[in-house]
C-alpha atoms as a PDB file:
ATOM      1  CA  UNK A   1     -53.738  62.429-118.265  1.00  0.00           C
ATOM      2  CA  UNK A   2     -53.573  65.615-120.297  1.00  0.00           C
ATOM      3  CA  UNK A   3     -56.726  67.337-122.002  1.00  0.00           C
ATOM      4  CA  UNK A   4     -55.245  65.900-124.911  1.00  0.00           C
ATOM      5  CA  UNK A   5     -55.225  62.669-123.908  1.00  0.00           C
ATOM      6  CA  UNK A   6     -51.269  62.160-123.291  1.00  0.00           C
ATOM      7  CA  UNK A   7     -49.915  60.439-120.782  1.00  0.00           C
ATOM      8  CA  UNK A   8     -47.569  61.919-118.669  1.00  0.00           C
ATOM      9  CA  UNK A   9     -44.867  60.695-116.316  1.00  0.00           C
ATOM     10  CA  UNK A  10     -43.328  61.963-113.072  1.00  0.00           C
ATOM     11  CA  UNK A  11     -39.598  60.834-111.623  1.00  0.00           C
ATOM     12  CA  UNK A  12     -40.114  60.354-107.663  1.00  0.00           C
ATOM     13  CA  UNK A  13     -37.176  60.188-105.776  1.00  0.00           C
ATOM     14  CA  UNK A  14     -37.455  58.484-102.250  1.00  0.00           C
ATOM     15  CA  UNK A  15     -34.618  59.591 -99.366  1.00  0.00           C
ATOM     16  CA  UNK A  16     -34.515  57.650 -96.097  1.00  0.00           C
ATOM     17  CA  UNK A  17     -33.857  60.368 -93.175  1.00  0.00           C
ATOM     18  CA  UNK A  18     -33.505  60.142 -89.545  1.00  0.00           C
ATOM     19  CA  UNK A  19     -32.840  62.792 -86.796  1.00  0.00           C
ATOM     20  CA  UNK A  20     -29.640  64.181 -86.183  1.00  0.00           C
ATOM     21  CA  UNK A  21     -28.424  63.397 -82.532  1.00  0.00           C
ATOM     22  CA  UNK A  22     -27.354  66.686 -80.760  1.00  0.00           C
ATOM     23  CA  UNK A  23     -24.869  66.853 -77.820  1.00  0.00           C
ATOM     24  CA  UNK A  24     -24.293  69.591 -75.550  1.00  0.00           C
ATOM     25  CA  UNK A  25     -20.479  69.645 -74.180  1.00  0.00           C
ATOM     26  CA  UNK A  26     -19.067  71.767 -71.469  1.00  0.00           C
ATOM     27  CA  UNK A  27     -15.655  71.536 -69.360  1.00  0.00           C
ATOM     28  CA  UNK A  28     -15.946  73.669 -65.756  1.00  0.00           C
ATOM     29  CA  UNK A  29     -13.339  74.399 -64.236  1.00  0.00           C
ATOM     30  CA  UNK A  30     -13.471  74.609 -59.910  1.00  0.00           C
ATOM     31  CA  UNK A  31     -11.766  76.637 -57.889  1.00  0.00           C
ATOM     32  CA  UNK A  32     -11.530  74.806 -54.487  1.00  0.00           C
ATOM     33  CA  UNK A  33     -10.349  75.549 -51.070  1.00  0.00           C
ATOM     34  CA  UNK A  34      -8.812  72.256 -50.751  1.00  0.00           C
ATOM     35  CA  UNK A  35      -6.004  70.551 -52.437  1.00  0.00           C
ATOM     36  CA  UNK A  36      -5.919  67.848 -55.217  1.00  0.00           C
ATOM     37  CA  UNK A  37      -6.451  65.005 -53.957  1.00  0.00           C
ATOM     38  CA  UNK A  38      -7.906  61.422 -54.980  1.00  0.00           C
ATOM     39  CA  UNK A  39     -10.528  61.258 -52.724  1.00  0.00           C
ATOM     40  CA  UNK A  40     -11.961  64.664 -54.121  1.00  0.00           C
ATOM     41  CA  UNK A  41     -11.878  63.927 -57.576  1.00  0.00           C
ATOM     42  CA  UNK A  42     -14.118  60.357 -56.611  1.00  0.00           C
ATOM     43  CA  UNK A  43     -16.228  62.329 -54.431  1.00  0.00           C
ATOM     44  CA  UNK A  44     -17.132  64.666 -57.423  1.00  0.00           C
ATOM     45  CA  UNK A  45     -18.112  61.739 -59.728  1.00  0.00           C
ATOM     46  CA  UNK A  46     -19.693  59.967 -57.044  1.00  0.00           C
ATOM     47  CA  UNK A  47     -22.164  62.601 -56.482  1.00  0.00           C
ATOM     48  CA  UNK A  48     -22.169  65.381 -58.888  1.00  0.00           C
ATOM     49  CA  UNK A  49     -23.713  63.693 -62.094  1.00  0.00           C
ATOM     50  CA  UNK A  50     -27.495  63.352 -59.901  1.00  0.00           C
ATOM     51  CA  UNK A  51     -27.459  67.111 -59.213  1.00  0.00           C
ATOM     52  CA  UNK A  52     -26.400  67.691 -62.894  1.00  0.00           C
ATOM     53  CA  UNK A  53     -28.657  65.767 -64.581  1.00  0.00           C
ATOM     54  CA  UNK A  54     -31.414  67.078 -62.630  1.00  0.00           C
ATOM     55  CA  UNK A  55     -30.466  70.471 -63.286  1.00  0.00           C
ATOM     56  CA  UNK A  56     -29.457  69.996 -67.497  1.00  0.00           C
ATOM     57  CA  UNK A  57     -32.195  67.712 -68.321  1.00  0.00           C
ATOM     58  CA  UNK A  58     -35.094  67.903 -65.754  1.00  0.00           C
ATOM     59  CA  UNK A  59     -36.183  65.793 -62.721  1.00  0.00           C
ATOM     60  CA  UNK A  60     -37.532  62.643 -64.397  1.00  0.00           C
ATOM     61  CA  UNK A  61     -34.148  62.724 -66.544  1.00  0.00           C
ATOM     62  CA  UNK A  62     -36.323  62.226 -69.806  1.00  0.00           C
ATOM     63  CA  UNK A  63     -34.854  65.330 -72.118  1.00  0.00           C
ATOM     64  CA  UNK A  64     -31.392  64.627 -72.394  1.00  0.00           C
ATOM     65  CA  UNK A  65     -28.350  61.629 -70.719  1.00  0.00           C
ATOM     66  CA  UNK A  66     -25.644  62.638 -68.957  1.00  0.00           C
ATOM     67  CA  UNK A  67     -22.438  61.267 -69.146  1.00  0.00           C
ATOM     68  CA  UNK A  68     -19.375  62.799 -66.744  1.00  0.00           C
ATOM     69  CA  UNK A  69     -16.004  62.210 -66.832  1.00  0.00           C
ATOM     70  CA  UNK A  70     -13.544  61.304 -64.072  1.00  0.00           C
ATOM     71  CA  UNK A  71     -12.806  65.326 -62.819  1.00  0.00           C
ATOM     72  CA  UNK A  72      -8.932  66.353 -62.973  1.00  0.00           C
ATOM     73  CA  UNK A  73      -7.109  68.493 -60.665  1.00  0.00           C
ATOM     74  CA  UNK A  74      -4.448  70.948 -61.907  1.00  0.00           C
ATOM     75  CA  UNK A  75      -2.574  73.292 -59.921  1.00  0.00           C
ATOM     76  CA  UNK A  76      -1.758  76.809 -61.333  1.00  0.00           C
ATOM     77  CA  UNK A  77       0.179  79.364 -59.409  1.00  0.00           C
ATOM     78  CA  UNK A  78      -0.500  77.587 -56.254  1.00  0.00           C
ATOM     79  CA  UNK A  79      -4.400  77.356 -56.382  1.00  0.00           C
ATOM     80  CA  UNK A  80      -5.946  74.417 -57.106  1.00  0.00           C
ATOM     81  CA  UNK A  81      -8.736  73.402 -59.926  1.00  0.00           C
ATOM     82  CA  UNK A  82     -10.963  70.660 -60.750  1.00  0.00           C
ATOM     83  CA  UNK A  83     -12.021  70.168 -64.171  1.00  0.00           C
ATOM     84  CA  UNK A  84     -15.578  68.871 -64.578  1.00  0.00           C
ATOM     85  CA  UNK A  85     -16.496  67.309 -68.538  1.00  0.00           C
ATOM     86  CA  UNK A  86     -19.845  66.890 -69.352  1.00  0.00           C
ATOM     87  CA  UNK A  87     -21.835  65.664 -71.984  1.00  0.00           C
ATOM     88  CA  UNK A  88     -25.727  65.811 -72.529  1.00  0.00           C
ATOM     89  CA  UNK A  89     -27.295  64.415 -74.892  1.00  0.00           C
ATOM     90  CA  UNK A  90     -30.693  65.320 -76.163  1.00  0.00           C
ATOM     91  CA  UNK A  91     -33.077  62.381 -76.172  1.00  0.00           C
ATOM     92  CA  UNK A  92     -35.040  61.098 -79.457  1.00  0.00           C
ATOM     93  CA  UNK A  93     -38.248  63.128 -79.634  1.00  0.00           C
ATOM     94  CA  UNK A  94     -40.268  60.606 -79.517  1.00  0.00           C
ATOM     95  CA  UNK A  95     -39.333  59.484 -76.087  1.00  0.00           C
ATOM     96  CA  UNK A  96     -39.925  62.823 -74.983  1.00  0.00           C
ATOM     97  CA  UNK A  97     -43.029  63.482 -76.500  1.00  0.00           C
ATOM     98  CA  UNK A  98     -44.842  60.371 -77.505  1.00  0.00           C
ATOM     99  CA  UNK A  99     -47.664  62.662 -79.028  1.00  0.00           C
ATOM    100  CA  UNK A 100     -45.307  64.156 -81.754  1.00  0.00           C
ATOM    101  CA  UNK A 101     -45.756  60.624 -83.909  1.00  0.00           C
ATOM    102  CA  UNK A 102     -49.567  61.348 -84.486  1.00  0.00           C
ATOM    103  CA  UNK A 103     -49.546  62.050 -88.261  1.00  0.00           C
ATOM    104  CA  UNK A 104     -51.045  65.679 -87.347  1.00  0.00           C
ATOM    105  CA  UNK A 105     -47.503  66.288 -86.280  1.00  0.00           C
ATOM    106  CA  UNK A 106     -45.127  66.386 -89.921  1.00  0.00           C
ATOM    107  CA  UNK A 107     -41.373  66.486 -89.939  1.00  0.00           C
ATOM    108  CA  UNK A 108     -41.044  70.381 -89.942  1.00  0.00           C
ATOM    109  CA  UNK A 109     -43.176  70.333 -86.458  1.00  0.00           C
ATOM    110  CA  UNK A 110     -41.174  67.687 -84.859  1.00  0.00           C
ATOM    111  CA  UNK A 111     -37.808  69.499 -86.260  1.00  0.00           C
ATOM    112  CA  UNK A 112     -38.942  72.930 -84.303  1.00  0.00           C
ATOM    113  CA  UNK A 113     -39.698  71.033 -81.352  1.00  0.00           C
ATOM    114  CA  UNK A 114     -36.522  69.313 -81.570  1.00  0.00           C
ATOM    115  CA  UNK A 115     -34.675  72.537 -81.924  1.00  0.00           C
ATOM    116  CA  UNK A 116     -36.489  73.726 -78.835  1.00  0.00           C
ATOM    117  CA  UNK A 117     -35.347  70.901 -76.747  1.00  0.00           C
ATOM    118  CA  UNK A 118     -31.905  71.586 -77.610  1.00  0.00           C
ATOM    119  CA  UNK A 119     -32.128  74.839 -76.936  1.00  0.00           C
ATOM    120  CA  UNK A 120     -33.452  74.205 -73.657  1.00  0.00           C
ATOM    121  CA  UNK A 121     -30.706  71.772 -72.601  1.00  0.00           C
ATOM    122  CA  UNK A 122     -28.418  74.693 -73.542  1.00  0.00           C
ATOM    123  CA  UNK A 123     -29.484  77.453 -71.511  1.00  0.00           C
ATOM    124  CA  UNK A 124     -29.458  74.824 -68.740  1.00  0.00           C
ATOM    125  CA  UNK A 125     -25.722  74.522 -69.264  1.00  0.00           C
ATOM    126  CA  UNK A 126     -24.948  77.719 -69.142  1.00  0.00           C
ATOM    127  CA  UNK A 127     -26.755  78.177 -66.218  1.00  0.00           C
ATOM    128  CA  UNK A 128     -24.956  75.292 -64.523  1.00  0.00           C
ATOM    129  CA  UNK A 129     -21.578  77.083 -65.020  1.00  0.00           C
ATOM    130  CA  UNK A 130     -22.410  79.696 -63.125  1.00  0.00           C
ATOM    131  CA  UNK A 131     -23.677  77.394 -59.407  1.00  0.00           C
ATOM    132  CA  UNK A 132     -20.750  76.587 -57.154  1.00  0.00           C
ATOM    133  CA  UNK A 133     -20.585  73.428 -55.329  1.00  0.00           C
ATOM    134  CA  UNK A 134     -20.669  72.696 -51.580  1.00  0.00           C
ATOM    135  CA  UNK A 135     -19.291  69.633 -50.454  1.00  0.00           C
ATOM    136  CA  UNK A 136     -20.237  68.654 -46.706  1.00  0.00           C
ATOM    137  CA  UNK A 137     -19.569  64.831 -46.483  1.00  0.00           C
ATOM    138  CA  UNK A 138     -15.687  64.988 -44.306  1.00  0.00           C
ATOM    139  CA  UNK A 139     -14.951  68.440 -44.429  1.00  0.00           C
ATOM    140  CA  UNK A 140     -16.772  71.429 -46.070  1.00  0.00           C
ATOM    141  CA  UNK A 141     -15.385  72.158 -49.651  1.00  0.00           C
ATOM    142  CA  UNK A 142     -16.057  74.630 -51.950  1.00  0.00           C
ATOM    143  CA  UNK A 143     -15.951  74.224 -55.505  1.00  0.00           C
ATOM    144  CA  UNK A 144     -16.648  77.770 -57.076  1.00  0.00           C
ATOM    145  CA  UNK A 145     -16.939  77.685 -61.374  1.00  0.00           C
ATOM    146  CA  UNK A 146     -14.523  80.105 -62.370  1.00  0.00           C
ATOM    147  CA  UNK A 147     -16.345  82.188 -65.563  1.00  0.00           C
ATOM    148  CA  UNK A 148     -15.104  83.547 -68.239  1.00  0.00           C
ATOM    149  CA  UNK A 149     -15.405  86.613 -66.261  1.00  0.00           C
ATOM    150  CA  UNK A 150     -11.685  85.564 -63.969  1.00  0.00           C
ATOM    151  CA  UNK A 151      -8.949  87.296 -65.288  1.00  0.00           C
ATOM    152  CA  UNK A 152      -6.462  86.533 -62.437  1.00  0.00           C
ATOM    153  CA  UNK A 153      -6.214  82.714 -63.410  1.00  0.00           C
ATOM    154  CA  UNK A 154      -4.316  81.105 -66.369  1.00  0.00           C
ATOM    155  CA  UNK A 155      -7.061  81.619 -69.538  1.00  0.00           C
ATOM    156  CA  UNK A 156      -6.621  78.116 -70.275  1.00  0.00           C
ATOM    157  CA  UNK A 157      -8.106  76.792 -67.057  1.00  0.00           C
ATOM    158  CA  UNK A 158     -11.475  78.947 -67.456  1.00  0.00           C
ATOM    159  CA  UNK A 159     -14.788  77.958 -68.215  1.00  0.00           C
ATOM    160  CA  UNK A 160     -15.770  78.280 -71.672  1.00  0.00           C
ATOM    161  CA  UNK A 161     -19.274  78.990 -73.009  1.00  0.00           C
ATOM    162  CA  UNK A 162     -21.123  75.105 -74.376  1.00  0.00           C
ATOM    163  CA  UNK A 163     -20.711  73.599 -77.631  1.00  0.00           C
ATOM    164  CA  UNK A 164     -23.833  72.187 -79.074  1.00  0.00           C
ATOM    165  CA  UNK A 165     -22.303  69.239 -80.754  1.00  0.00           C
ATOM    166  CA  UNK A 166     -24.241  66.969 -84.804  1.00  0.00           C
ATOM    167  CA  UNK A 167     -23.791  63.750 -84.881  1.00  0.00           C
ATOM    168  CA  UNK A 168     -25.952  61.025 -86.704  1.00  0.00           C
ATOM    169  CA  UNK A 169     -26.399  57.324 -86.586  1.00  0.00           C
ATOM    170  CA  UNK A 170     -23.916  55.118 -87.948  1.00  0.00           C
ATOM    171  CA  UNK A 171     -24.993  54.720 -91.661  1.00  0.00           C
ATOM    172  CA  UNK A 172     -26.128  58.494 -91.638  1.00  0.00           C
ATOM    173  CA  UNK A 173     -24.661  61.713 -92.808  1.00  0.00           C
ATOM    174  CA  UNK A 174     -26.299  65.148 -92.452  1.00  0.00           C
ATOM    175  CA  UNK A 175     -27.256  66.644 -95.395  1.00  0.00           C
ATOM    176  CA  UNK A 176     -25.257  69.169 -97.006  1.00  0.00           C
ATOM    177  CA  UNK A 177     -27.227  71.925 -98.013  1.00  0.00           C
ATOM    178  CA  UNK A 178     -29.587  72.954 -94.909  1.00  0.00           C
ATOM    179  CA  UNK A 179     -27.883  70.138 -92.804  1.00  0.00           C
ATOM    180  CA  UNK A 180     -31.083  69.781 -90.923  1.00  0.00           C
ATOM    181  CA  UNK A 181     -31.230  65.980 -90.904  1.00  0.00           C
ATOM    182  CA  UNK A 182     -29.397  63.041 -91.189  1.00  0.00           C
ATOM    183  CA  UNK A 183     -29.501  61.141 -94.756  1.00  0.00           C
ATOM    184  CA  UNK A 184     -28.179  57.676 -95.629  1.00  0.00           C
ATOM    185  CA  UNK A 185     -24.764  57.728 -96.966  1.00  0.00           C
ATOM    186  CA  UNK A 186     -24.462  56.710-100.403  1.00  0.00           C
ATOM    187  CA  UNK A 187     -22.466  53.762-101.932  1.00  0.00           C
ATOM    188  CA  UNK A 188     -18.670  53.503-101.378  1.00  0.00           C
ATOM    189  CA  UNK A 189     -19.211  56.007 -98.474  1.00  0.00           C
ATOM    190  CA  UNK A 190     -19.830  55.319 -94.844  1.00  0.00           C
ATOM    191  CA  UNK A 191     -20.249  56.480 -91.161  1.00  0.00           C
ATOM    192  CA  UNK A 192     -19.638  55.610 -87.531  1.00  0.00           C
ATOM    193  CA  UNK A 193     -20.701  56.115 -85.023  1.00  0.00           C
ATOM    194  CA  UNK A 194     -20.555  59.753 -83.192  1.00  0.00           C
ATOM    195  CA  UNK A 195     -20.011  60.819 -87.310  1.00  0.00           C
ATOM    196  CA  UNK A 196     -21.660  63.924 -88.561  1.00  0.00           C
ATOM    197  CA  UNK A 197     -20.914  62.927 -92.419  1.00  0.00           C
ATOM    198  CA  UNK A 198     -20.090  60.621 -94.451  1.00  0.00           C
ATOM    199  CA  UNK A 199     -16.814  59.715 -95.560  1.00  0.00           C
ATOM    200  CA  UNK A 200     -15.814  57.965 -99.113  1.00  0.00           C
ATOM    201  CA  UNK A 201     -14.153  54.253 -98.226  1.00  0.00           C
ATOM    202  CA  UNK A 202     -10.384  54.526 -98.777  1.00  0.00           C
ATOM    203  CA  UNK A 203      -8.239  53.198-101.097  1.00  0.00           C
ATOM    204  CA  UNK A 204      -8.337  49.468-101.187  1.00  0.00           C
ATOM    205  CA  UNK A 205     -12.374  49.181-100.096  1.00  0.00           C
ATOM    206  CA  UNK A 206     -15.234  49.731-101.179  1.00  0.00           C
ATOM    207  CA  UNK A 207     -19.186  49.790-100.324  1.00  0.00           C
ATOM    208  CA  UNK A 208     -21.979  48.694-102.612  1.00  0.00           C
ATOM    209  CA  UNK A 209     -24.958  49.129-100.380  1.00  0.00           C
ATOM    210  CA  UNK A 210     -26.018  52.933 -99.490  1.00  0.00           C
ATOM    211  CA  UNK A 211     -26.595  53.768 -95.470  1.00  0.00           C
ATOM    212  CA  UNK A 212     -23.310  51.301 -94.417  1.00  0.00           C
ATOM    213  CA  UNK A 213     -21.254  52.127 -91.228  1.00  0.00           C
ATOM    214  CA  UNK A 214     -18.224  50.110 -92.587  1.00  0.00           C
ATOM    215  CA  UNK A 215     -16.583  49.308 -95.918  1.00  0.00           C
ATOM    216  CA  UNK A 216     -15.601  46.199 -97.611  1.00  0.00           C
ATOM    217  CA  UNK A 217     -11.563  44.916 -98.786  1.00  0.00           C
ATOM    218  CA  UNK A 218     -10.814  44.494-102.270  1.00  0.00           C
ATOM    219  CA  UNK A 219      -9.800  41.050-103.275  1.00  0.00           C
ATOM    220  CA  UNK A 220      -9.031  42.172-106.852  1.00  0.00           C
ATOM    221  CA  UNK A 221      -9.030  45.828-108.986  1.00  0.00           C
ATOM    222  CA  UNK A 222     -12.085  43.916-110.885  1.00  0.00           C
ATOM    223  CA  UNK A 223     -14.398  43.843-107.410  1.00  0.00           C
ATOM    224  CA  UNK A 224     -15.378  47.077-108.382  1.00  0.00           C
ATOM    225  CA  UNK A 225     -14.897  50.483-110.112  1.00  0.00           C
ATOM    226  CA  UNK A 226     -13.390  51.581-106.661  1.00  0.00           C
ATOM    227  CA  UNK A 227     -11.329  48.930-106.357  1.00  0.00           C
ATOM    228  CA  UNK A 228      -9.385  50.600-108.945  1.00  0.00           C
ATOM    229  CA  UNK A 229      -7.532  52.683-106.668  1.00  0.00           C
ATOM    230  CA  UNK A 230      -5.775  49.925-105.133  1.00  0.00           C
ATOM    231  CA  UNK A 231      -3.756  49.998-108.475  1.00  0.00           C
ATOM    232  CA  UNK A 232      -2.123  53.422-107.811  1.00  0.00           C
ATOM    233  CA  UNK A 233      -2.160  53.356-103.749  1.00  0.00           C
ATOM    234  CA  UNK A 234       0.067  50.679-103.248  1.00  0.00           C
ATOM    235  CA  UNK A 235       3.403  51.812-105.894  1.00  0.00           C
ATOM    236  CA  UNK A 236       4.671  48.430-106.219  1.00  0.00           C
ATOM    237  CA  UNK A 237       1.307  46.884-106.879  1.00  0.00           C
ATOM    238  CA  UNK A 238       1.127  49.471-109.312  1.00  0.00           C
ATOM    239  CA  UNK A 239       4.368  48.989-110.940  1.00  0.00           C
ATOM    240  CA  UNK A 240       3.465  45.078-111.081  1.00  0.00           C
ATOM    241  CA  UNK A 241       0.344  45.591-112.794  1.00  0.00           C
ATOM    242  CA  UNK A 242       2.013  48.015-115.426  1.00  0.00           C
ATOM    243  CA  UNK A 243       4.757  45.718-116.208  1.00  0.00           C
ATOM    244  CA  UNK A 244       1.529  42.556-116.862  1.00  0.00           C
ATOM    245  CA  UNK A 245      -0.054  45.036-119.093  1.00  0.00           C
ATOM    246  CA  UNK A 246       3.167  46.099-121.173  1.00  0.00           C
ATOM    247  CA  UNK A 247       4.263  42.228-121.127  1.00  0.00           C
ATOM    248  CA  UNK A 248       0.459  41.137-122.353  1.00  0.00           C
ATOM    249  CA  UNK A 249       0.784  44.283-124.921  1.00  0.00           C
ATOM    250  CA  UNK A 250       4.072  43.353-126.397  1.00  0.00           C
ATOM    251  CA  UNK A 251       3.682  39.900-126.714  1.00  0.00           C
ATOM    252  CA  UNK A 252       0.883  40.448-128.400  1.00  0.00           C
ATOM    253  CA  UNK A 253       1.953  42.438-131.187  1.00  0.00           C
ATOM    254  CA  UNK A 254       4.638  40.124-131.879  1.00  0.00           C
ATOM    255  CA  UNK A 255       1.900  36.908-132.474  1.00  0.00           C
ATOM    256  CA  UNK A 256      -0.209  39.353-134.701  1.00  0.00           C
ATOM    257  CA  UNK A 257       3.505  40.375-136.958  1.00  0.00           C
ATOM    258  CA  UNK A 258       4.201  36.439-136.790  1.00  0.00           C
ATOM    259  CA  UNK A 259       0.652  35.618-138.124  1.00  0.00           C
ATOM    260  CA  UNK A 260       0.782  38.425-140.659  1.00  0.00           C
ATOM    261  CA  UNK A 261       4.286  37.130-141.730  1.00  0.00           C
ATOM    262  CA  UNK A 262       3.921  33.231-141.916  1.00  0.00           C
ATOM    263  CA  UNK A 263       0.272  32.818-141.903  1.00  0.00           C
ATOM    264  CA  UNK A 264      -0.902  33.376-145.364  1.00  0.00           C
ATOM    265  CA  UNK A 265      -0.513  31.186-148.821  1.00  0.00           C
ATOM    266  CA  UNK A 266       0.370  33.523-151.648  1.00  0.00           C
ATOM    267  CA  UNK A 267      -0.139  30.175-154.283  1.00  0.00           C
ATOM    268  CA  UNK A 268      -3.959  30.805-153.423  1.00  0.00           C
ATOM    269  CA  UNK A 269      -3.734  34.499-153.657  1.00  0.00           C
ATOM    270  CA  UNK A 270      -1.718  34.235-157.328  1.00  0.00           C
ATOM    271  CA  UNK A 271      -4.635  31.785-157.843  1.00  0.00           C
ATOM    272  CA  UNK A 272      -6.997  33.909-157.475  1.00  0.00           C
ATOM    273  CA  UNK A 273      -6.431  37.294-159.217  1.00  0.00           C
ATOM    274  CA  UNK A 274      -5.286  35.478-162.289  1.00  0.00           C
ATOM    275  CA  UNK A 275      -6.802  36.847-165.178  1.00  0.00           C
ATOM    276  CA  UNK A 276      -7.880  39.791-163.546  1.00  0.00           C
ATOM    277  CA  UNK A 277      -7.756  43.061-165.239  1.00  0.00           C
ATOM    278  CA  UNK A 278      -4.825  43.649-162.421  1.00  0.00           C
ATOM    279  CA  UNK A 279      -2.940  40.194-163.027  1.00  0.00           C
ATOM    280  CA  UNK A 280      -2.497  41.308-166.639  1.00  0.00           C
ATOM    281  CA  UNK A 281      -1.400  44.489-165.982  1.00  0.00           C
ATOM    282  CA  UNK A 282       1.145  43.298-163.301  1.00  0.00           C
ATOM    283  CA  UNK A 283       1.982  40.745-166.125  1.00  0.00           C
ATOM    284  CA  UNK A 284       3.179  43.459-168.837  1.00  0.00           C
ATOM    285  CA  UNK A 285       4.918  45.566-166.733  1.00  0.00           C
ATOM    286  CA  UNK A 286       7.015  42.514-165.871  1.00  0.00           C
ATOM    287  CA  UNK A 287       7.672  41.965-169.815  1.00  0.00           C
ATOM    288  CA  UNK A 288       8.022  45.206-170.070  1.00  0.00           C
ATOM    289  CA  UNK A 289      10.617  45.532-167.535  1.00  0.00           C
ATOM    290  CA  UNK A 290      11.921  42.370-169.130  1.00  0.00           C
ATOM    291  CA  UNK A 291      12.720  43.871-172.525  1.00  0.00           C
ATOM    292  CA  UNK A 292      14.234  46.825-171.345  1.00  0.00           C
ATOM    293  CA  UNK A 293      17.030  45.018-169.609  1.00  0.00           C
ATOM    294  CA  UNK A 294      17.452  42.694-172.618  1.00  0.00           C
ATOM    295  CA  UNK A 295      17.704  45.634-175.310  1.00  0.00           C
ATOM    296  CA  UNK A 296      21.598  46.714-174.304  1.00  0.00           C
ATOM    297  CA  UNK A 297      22.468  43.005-174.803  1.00  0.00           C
ATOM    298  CA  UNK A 298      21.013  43.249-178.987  1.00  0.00           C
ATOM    299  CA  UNK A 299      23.787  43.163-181.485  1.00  0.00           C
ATOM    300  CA  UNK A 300      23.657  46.929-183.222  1.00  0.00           C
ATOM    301  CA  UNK A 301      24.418  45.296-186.930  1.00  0.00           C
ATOM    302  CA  UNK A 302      21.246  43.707-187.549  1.00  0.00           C
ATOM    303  CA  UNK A 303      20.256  46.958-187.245  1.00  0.00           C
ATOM    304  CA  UNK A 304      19.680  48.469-191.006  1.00  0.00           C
ATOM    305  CA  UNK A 305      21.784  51.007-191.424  1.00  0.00           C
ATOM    306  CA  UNK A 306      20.222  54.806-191.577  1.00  0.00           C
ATOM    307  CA  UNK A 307      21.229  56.744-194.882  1.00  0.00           C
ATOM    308  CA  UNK A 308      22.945  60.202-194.381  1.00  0.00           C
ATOM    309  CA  UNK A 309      21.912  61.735-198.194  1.00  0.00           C
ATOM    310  CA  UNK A 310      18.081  62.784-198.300  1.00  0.00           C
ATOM    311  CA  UNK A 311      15.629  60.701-201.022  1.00  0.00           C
ATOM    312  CA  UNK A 312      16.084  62.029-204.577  1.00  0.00           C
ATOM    313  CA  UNK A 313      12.675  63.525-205.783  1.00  0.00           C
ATOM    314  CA  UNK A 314      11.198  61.581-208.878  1.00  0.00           C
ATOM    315  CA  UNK A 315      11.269  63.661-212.327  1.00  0.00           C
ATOM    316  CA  UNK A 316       7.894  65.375-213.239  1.00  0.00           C
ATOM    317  CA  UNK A 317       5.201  64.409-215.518  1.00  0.00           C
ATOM    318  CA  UNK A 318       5.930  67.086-218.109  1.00  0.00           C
END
């Protein structure tokens, strides 16, 4: 209420947001003392994720996931290297720190803590590029990173610094401006997922419902507005469509010339305006036009004959 009295209204708009997820990626590449072999490459995923994990995301494995894939061996200029992948990724806050959901805690402190986690799992990675590997299980093998540092090796084979890596929940997008957290994705969009944005359905689909991972086939161009792209993605649906709507268009016009033609009684229309100031006038331009073409057809001798010599003037009175 105003000091007046008024009434006033307020517009509030309500967003549904989540967290984004954050991954931390890094490829090592090993310099080893042996050469490629099978067995190696199983012993390395065997064994090397438990280390990892402990060193990336802590001993109770609560701040981040690791997942490794199967190492590969390459050979360049007679030296041997093993190529380690690994992803981490960050765990939800609030498995981490239960105490963040007390309301005391609002989205821009769990965001900074969130941030710091990442962080964290970061400068663990890097620091993990750096520790070589000592194998003792058959035969001792070493496995030393080579850093960015080697400049004896091919440049394609050396480590490369992390890569902290968005992503949001299927349904999700991050949002545009400060891209800070994930939003739902509005209608005729969706996202997978692994996605950092949304993407608009293609051609031929369409989404009613905001926050969808998937879109849905048009049956017709009338499903939706959308589905009106389906007319001018597919050409020969297209052409088919145009050729309806000219066939529809034409044979249209011709009924409405037919009708206009055939249709009306001009009896009841005589009928109607007679008498009318504009039947009479209609009727004396017809006798009009009547008389003229019957005049060149009148014999000339009934005609009186005009006299040639003027009047003679009567005497005067005196």
């Amino acid at each position: 209420m105003t000091d007046n009295g008024d009434k006033e209204t307020f517009d509030h708009v309500l967003e549904v947001i989540t967290f984004p997820i954050y991954k931390v990626k890094m490829a090592i590449f090993y310099a080893t003392n042996d050469s490629c072999s099978l067995k190696n490459s199983d012993t390395l995923y065997s064994y090397l994720p438990e280390p990892i994990g402990g060193l990336l995301c802590g001993q109770s494995g609560r701040l981040c996931k690791i997942d490794m894939n199967v190492p590969r061996c390459l050979t360049r200029n007679e030296e041997d290297f093993y190529n380690v992948t690994v992803t981490a990724t960050v765990n939800p806050i609030s498995s981490v720190l239960p105490s963040t959901e007390d309301a005391s805690c609002d989205i821009n402190c769990k965001l900074k803590i969130y941030s710091n986690m990442v962080g964290l799992v970061y400068k663990n990675a890097e620091m993990l590029q750096t520790q070589p590997i000592l194998s003792k299980i058959d035969v001792p093998i070493n496995f030393i990173p080579k850093g960015r540092e080697a400049t004896d090796v091919d440049p394609d084979i050396t480590t490369k610094p992390p890569k902290i890596v968005t992503t949001c929940p299927s349904g999700y997008g991050v949002e545009q401006q400060r891209q800070r957290v994930c939003v739902l994705c509005p209608r005729h969009t969706y996202s997978e997922d692994d996605d950092a944005f949304c993407k608009v359905c293609p051609a031929g689909q369409y989404q009613p419902m905001p926050g969808s991972k998937s879109c849905l086939v048009c049956t017709s161009p009338l499903d939706d507005s959308m589905c009106l792209r389906m007319l001018y993605s597919d050409t020969r649906m297209f052409k088919l469509y145009v050729g309806v709507a000219f066939g529809m268009a034409l044979l249209l016009i011709l009924i409405l010339a037919y009708w206009s033609s055939s249709g009306r009684d001009h009896t009841k229309d005589a009928n109607r305006y007679e008498g009318s100031v504009k039947h009479r006038a209609l009727s004396r331009r017809e006798t009009d036009v009547e008389n003229a073409l019957l005049e060149p057809l009148l014999d000339k001798s009934d005609n009186p004959k005009r006299r040639n010599t003027p009047p003679k003037l009567p005497p005067p009175d005196f």
